[in-house]
N, C-alpha and C. Protein backbone atom coordinates (compact mmCIF):
# COMPACT_ATOMS: atom_id res chain seq x y z
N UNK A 1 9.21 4.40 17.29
CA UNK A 1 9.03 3.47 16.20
C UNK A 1 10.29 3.45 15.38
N UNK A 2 10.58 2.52 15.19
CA UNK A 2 11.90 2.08 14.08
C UNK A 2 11.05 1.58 12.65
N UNK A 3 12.11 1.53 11.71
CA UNK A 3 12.13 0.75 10.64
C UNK A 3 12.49 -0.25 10.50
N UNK A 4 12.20 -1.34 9.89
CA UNK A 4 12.69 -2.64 10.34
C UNK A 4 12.48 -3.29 8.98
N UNK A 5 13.72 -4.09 8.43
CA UNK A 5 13.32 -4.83 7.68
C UNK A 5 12.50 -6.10 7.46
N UNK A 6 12.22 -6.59 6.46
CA UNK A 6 11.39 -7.89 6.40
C UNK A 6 12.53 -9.26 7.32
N UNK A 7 12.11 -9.90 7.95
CA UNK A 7 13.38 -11.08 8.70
C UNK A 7 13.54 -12.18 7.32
N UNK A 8 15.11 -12.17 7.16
CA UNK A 8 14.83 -13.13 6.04
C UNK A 8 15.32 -12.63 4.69
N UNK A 9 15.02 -11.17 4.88
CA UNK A 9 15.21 -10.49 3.61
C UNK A 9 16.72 -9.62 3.64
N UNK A 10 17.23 -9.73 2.19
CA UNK A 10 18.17 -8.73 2.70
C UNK A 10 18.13 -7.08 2.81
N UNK A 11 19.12 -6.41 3.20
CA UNK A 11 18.80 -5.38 3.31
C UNK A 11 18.81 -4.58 2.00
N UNK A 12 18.17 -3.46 1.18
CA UNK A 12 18.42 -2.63 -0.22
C UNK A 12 19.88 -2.58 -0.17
N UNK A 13 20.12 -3.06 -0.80
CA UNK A 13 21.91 -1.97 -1.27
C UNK A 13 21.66 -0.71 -1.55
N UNK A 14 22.74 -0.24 -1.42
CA UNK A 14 23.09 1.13 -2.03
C UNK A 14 22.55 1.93 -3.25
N UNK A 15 22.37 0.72 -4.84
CA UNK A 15 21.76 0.62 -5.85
C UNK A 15 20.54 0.34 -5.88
N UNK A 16 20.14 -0.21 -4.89
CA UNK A 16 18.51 -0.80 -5.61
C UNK A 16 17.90 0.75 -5.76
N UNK A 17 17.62 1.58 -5.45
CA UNK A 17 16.84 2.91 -5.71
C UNK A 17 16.89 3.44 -6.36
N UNK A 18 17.92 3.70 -6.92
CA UNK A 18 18.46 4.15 -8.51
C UNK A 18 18.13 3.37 -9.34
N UNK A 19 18.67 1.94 -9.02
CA UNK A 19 18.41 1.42 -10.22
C UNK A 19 16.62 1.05 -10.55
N UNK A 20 16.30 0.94 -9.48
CA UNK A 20 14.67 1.06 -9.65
C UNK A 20 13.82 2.17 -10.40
N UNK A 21 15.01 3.22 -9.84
CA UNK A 21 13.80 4.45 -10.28
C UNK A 21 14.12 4.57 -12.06
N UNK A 22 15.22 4.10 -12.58
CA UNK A 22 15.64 4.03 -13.76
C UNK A 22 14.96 2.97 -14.39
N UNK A 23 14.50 2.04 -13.82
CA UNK A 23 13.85 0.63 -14.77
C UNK A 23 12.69 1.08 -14.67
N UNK A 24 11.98 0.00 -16.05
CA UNK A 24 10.94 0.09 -16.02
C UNK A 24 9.83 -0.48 -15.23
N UNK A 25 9.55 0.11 -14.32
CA UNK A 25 8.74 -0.64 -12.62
C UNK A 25 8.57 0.82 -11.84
N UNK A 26 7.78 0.52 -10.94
CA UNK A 26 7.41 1.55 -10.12
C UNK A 26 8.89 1.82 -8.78
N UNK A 27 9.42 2.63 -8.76
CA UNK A 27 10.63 3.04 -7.59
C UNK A 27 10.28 2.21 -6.23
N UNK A 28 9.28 2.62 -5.81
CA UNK A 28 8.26 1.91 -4.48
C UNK A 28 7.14 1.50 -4.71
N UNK A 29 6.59 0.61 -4.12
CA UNK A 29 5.09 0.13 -4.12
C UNK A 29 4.67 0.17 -2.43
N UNK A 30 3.80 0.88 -2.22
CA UNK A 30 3.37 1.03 -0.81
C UNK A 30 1.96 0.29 -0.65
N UNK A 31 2.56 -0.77 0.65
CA UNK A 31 0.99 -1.77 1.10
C UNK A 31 1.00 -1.53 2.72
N UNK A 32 -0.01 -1.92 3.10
CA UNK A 32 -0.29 -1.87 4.57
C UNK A 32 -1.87 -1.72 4.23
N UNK A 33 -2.30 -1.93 5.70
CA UNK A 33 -3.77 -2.21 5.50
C UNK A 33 -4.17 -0.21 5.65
N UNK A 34 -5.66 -0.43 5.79
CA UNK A 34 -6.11 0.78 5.67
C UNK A 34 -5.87 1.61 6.96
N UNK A 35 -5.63 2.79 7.27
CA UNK A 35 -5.28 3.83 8.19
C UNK A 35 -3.48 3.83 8.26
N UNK A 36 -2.45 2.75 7.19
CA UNK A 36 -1.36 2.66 7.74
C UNK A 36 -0.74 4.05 6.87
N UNK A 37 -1.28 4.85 5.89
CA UNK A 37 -0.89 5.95 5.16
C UNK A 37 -0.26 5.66 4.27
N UNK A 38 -0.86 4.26 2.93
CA UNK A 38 -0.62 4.80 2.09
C UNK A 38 -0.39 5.45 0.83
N UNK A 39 -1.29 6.48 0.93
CA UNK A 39 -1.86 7.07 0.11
C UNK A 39 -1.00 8.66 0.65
N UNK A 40 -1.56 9.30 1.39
CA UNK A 40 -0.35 10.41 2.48
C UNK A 40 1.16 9.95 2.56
N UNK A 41 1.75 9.16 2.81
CA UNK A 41 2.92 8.43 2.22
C UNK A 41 3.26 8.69 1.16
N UNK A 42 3.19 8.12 0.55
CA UNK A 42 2.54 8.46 -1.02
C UNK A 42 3.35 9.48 -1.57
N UNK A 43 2.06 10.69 -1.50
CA UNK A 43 2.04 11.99 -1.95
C UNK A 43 3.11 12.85 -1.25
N UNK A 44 3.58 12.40 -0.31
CA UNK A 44 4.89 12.82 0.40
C UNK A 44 6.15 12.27 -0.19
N UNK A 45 6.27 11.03 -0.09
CA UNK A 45 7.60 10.67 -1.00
C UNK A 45 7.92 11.44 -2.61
N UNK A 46 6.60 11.27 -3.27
CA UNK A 46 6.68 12.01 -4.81
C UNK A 46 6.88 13.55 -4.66
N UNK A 47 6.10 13.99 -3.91
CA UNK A 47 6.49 15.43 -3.39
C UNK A 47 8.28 15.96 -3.19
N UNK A 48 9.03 14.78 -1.84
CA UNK A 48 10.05 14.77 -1.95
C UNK A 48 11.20 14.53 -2.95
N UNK A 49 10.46 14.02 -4.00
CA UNK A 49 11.52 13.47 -4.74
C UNK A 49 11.43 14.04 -6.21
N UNK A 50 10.08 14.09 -6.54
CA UNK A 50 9.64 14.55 -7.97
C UNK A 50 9.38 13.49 -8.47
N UNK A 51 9.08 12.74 -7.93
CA UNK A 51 8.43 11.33 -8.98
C UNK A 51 6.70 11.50 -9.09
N UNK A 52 6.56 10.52 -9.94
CA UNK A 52 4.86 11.00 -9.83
C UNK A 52 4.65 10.03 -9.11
N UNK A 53 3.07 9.86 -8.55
CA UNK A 53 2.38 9.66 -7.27
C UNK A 53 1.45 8.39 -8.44
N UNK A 54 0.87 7.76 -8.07
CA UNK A 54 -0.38 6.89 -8.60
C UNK A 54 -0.47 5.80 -7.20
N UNK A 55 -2.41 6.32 -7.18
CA UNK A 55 -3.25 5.53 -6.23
C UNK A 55 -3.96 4.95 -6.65
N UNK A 56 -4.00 3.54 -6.65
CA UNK A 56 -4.43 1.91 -7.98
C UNK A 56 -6.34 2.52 -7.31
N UNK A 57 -6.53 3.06 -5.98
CA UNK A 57 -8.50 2.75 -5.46
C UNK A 57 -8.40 4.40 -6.30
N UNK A 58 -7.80 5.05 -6.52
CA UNK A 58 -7.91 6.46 -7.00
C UNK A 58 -8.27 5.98 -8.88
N UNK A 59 -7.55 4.86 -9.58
CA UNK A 59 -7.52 4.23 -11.03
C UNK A 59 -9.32 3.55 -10.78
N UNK A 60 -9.29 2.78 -9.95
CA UNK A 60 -10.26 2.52 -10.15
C UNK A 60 -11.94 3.01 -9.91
N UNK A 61 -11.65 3.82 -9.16
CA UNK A 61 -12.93 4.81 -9.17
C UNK A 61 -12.99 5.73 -10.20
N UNK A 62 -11.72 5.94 -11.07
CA UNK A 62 -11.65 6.77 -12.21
C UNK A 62 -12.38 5.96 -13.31
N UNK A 63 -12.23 4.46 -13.02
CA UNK A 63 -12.39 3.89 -14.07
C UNK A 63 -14.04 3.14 -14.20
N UNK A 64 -14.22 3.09 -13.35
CA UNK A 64 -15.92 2.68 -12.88
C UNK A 64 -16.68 3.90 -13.01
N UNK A 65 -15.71 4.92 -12.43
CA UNK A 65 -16.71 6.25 -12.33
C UNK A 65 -18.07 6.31 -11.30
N UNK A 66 -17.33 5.84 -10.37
CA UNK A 66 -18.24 5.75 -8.72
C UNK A 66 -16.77 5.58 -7.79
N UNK A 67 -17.63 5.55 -6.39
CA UNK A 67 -16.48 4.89 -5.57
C UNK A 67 -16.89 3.75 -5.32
N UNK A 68 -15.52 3.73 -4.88
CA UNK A 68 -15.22 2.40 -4.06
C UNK A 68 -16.37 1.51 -3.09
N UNK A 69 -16.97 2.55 -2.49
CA UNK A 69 -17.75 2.11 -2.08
C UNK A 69 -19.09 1.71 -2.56
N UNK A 70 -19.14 2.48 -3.51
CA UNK A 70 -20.66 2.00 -4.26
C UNK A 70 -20.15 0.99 -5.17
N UNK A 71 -19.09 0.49 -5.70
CA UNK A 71 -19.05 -0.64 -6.06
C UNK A 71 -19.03 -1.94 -5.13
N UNK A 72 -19.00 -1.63 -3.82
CA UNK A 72 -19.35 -2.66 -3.08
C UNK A 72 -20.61 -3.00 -2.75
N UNK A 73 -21.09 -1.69 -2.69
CA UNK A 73 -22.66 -1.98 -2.12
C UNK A 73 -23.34 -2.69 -3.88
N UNK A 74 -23.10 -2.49 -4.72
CA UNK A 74 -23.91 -2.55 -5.78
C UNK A 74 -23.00 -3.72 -6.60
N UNK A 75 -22.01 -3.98 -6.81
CA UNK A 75 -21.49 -5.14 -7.48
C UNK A 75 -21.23 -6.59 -6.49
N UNK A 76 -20.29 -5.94 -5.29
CA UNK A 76 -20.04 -6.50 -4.10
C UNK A 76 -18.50 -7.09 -4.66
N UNK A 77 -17.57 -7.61 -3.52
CA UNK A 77 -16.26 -7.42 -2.43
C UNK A 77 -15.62 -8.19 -4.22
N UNK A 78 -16.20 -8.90 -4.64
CA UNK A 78 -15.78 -10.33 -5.68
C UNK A 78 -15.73 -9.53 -6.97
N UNK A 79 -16.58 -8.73 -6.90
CA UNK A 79 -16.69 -7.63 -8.65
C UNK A 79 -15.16 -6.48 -8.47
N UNK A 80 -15.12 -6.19 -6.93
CA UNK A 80 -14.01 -4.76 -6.69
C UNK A 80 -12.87 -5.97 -7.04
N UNK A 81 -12.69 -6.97 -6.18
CA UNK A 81 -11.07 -7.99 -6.36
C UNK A 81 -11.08 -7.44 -8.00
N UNK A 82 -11.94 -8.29 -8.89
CA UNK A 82 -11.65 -8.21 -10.08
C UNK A 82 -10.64 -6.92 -11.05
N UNK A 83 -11.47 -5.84 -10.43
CA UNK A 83 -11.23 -4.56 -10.51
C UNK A 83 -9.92 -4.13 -10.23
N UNK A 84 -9.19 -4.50 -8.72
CA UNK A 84 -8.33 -4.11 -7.98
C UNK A 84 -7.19 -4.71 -8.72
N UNK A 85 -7.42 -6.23 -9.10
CA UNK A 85 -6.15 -7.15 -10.05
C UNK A 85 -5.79 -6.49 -10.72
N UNK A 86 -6.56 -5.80 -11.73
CA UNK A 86 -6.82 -5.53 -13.35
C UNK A 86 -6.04 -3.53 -13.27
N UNK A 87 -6.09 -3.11 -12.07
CA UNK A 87 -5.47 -1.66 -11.91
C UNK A 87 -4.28 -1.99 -11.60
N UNK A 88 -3.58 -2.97 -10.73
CA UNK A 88 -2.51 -3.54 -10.18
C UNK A 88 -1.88 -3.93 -11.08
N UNK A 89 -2.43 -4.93 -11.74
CA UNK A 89 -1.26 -4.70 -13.06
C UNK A 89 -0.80 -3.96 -13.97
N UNK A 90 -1.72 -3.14 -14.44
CA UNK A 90 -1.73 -2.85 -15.62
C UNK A 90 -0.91 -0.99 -14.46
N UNK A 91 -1.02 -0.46 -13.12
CA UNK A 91 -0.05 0.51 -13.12
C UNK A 91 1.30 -0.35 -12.71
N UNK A 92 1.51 -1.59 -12.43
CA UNK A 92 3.41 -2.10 -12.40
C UNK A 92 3.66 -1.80 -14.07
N UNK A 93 2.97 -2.07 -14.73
CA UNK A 93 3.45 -2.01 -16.26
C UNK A 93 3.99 -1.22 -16.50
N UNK A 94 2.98 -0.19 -15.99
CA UNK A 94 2.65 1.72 -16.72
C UNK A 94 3.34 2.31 -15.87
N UNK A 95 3.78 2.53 -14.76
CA UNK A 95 4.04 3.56 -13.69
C UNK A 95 5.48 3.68 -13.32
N UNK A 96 5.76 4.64 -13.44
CA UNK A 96 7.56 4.71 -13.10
C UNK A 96 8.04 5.43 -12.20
N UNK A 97 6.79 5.75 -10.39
CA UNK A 97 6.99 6.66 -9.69
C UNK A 97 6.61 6.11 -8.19
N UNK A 98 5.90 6.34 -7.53
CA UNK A 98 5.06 5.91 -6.42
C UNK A 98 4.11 5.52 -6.53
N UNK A 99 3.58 4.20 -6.06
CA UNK A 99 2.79 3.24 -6.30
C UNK A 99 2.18 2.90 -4.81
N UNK A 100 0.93 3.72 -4.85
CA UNK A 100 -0.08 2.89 -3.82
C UNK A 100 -1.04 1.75 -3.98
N UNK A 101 -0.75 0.67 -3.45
CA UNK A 101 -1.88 0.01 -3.69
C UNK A 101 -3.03 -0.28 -2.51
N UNK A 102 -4.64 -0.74 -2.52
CA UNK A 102 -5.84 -0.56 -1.95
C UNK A 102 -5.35 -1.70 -1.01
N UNK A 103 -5.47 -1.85 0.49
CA UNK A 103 -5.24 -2.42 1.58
C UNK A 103 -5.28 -4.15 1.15
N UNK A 104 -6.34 -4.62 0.73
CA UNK A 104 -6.50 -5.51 0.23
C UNK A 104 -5.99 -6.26 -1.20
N UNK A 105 -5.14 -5.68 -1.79
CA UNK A 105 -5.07 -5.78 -2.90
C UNK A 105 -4.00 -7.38 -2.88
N UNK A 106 -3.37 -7.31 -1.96
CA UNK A 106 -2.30 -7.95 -1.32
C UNK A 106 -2.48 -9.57 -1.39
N UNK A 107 -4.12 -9.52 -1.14
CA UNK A 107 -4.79 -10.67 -0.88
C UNK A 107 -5.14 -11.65 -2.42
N UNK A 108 -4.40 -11.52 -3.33
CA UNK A 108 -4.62 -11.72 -4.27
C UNK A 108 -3.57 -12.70 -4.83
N UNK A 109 -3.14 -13.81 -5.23
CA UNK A 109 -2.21 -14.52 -5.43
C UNK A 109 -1.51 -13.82 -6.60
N UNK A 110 -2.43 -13.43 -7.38
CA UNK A 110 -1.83 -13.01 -9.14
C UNK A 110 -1.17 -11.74 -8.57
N UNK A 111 -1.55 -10.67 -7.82
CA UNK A 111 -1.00 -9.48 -7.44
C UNK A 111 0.71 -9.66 -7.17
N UNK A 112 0.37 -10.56 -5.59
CA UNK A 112 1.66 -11.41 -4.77
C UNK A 112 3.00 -11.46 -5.89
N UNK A 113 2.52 -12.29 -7.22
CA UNK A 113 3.27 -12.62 -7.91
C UNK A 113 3.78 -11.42 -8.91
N UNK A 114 2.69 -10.83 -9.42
CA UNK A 114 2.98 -9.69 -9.99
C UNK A 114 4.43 -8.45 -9.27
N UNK A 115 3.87 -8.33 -7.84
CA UNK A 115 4.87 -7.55 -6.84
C UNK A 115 6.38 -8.28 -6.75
N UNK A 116 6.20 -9.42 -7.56
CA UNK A 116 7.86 -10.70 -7.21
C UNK A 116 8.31 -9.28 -7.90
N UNK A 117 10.40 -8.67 -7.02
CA UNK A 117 11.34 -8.05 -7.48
C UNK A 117 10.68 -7.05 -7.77
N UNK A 118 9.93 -6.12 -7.47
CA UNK A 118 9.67 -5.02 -7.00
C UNK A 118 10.24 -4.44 -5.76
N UNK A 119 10.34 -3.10 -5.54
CA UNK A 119 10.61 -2.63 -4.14
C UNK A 119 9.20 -2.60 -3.29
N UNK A 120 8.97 -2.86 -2.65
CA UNK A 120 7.16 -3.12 -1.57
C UNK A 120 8.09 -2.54 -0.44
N UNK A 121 7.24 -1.22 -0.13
CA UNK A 121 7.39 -0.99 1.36
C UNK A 121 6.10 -1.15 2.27
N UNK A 122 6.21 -2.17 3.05
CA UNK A 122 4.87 -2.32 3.96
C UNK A 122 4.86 -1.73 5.02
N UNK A 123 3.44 -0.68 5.14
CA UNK A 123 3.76 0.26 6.18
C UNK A 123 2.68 -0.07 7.22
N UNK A 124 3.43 -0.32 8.44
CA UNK A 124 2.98 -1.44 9.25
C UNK A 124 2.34 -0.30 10.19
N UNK A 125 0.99 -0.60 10.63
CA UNK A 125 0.31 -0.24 11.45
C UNK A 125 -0.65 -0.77 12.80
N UNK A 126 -0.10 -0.51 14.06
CA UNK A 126 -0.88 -1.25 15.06
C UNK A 126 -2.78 -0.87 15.16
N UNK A 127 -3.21 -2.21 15.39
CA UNK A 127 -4.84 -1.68 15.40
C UNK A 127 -5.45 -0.67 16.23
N UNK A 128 -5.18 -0.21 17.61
CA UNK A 128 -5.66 0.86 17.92
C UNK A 128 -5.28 2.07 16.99
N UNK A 129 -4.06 2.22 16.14
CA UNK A 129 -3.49 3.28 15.53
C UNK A 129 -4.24 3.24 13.94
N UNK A 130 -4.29 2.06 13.75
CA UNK A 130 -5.56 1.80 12.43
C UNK A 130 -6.97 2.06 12.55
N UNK A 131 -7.34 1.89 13.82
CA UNK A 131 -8.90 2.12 13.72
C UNK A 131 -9.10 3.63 14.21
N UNK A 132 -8.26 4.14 14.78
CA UNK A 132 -8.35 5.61 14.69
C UNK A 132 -8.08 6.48 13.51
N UNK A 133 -7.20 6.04 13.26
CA UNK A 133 -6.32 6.39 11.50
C UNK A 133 -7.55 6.81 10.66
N UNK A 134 -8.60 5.40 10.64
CA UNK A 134 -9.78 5.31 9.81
C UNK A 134 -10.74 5.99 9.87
N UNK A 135 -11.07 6.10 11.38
CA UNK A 135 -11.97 6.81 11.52
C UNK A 135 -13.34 6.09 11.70
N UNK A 136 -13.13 4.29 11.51
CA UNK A 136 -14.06 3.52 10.77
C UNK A 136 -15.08 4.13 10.00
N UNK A 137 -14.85 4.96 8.86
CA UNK A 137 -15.57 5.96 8.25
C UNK A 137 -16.37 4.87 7.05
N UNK A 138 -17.70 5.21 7.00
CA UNK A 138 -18.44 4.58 5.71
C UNK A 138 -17.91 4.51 4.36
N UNK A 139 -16.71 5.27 3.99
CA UNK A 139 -16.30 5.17 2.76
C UNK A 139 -15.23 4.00 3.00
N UNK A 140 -15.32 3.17 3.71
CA UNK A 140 -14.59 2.08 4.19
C UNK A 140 -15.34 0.56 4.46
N UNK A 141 -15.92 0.34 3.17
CA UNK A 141 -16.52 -0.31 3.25
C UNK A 141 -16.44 -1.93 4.23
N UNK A 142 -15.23 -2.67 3.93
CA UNK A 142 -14.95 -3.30 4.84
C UNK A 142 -14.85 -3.29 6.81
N UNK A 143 -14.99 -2.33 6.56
CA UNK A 143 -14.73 -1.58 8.50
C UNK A 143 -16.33 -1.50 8.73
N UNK A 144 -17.23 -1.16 8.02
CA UNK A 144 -18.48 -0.94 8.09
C UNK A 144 -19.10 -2.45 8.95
N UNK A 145 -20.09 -2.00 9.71
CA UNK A 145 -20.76 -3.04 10.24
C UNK A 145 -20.46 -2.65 11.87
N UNK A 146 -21.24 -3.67 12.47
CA UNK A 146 -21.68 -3.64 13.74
C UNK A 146 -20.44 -3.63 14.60
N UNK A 147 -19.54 -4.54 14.68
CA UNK A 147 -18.12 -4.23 15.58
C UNK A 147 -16.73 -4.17 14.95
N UNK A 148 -16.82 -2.45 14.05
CA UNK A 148 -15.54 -2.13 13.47
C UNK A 148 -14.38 -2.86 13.97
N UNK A 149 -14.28 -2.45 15.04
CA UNK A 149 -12.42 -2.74 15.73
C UNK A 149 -12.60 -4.42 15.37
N UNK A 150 -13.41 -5.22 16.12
CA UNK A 150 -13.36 -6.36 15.52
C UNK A 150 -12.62 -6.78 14.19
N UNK A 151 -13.64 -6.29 12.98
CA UNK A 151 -13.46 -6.05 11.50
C UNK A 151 -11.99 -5.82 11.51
N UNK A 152 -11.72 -4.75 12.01
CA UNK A 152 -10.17 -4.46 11.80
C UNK A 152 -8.90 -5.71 12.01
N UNK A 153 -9.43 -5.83 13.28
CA UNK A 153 -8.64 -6.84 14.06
C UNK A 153 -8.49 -7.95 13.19
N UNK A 154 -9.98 -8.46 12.70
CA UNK A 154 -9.15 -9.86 11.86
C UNK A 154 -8.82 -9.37 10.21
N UNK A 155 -8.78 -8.53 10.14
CA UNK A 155 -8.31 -7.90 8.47
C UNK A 155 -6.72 -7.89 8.56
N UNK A 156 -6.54 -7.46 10.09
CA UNK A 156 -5.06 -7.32 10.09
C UNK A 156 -4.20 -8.91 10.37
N UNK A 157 -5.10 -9.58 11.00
CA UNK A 157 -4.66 -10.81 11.25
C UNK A 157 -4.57 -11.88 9.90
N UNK A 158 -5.43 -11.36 8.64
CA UNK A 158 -5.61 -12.13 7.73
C UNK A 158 -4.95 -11.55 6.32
N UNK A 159 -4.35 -10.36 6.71
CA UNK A 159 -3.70 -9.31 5.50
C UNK A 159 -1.99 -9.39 6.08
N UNK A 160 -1.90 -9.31 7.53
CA UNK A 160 -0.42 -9.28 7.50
C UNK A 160 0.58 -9.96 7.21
N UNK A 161 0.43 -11.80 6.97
CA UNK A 161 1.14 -12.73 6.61
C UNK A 161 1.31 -12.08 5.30
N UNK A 162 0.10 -11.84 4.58
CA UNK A 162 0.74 -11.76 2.79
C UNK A 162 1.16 -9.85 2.40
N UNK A 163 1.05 -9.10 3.61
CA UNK A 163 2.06 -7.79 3.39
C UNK A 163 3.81 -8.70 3.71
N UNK A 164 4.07 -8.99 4.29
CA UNK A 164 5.35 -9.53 5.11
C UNK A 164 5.79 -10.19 3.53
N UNK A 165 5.25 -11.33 3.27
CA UNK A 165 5.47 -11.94 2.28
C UNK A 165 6.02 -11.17 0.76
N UNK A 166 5.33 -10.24 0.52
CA UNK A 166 6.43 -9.39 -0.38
C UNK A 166 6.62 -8.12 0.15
N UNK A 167 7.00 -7.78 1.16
CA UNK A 167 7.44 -6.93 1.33
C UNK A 167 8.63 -7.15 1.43
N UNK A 168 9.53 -5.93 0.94
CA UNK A 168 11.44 -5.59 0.67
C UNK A 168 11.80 -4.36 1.86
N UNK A 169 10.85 -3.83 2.54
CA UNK A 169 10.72 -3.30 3.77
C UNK A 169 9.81 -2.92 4.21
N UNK A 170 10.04 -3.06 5.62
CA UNK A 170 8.66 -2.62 6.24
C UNK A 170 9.13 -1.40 7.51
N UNK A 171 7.80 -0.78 7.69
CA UNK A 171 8.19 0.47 8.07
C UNK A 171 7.54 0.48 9.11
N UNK A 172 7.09 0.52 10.44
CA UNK A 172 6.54 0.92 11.84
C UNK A 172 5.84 2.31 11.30
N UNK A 173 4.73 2.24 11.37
CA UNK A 173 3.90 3.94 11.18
C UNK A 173 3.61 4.29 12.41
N UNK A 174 3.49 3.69 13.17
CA UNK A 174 2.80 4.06 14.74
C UNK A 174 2.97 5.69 15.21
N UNK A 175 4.37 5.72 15.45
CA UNK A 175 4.91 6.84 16.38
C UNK A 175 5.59 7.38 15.57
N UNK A 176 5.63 8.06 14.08
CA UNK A 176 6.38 8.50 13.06
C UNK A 176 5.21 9.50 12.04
N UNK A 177 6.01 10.77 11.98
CA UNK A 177 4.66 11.24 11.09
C UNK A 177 4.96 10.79 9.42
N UNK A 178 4.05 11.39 8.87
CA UNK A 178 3.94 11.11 7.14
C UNK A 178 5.61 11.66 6.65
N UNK A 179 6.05 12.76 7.37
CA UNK A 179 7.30 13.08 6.97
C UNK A 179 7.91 12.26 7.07
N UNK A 180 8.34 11.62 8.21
CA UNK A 180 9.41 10.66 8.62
C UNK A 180 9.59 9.65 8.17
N UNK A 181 8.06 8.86 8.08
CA UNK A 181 8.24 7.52 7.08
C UNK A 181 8.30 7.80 5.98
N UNK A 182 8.11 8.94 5.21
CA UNK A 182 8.50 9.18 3.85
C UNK A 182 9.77 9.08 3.74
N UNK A 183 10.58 10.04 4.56
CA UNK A 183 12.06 10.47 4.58
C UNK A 183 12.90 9.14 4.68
N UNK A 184 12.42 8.53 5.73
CA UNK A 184 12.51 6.98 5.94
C UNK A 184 13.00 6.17 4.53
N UNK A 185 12.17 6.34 4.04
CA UNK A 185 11.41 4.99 2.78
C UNK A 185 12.50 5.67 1.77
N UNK A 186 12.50 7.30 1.37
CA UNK A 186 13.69 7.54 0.29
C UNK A 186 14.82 7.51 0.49
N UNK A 187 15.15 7.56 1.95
CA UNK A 187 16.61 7.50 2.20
C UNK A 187 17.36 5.77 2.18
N UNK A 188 16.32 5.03 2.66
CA UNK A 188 16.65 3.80 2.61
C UNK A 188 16.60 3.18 1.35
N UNK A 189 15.50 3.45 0.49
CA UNK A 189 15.65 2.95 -1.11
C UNK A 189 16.52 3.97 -2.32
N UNK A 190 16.79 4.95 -1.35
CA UNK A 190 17.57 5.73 -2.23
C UNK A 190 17.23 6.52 -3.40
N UNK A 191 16.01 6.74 -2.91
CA UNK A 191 14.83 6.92 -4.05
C UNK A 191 14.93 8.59 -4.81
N UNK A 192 16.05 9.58 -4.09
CA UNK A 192 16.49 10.48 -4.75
C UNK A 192 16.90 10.78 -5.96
């Protein structure tokens, strides 16, 4: 697996990582759908670097005070969006470290725009490597139901145009562990 940038996009300079980690904005913002790691990503880059870590589905189960999943079963998919906007912005505001956001969050026009000139690393994951990743585990609410891989299959087909779209790099997770694409992601944004 390689790293590969977005086509289209240019490559980080030398500065963007510094100067990111110095402004007021999050250093990285990590998207990819669910099983692409990143959340483990994540906690590896801040680990490496000393930045702090913030997970927007970690804000909002803090902030409902349930999970994720019981706000689906009990509000449903239209009450969590609401939810997911409203953490998304308000940690680009607040957060000056590593920034995960919830697989879906992406899917959101106001988000999209919110992420404009940010660093977004999209950490790209193939579907056999996602639906294992997952586990299609019940705390996954979307994967839930009668033919997971299915589920998966068109989540990825209907989430990857708008990861690509702001993403400032994207990363192959396939054949790379949590180290590597971490090491990856700080060496290329410079995020030291």
């Amino acid at each position: 697996m390689t790293g590969t940038q977005q086509p289209g996009r240019p490559h980080p300079g030398p500065t963007v990582g510094r100067t990111l980690a110095r402004s007021a904005r999050p250093a990285v913002v990590l998207v990819g759908a669910p099983g692409s790691g990143k959340s483990t990503v994540g906690a590896a880059i801040a680990r490496m670097t000393g930045l702090p870590f913030r997970d927007t589905d970690a804000d909002i189960e803090r902030t409902a005070a349930r999970p994720i999943s019981q706000i689906f079963l009990e509000d449903g998919e239209e009450s969590f969006r609401g939810l997911e906007r409203a953490a998304v912005a308000m940690a680009l505001a607040e957060h000056r470290g590593v920034l995960s956001l919830g697989g879906g969050a992406v899917l959101s026009p106001q988000t999209r725009t919110n992420l404009a000139g940010h660093a977004v690393a999209f950490l790209s994951v193939s579907m056999p490597n996602g639906v294992r990743r997952t586990g299609l585990g019940a705390n996954r609410p979307l994967l839930a139901g009668l033919n997971p891989r299915a589920t998966y299959k068109a989540l990825l087909q209907e989430r990857v145009p708008a990861y690509l779209e702001i993403a400032t790099l994207v990363v192959d997770t396939d054949d790379r562990t949590v180290a590597e694409v971490a090491k990856f992601i700080i060496e290329t944004l410079e995020l030291k």
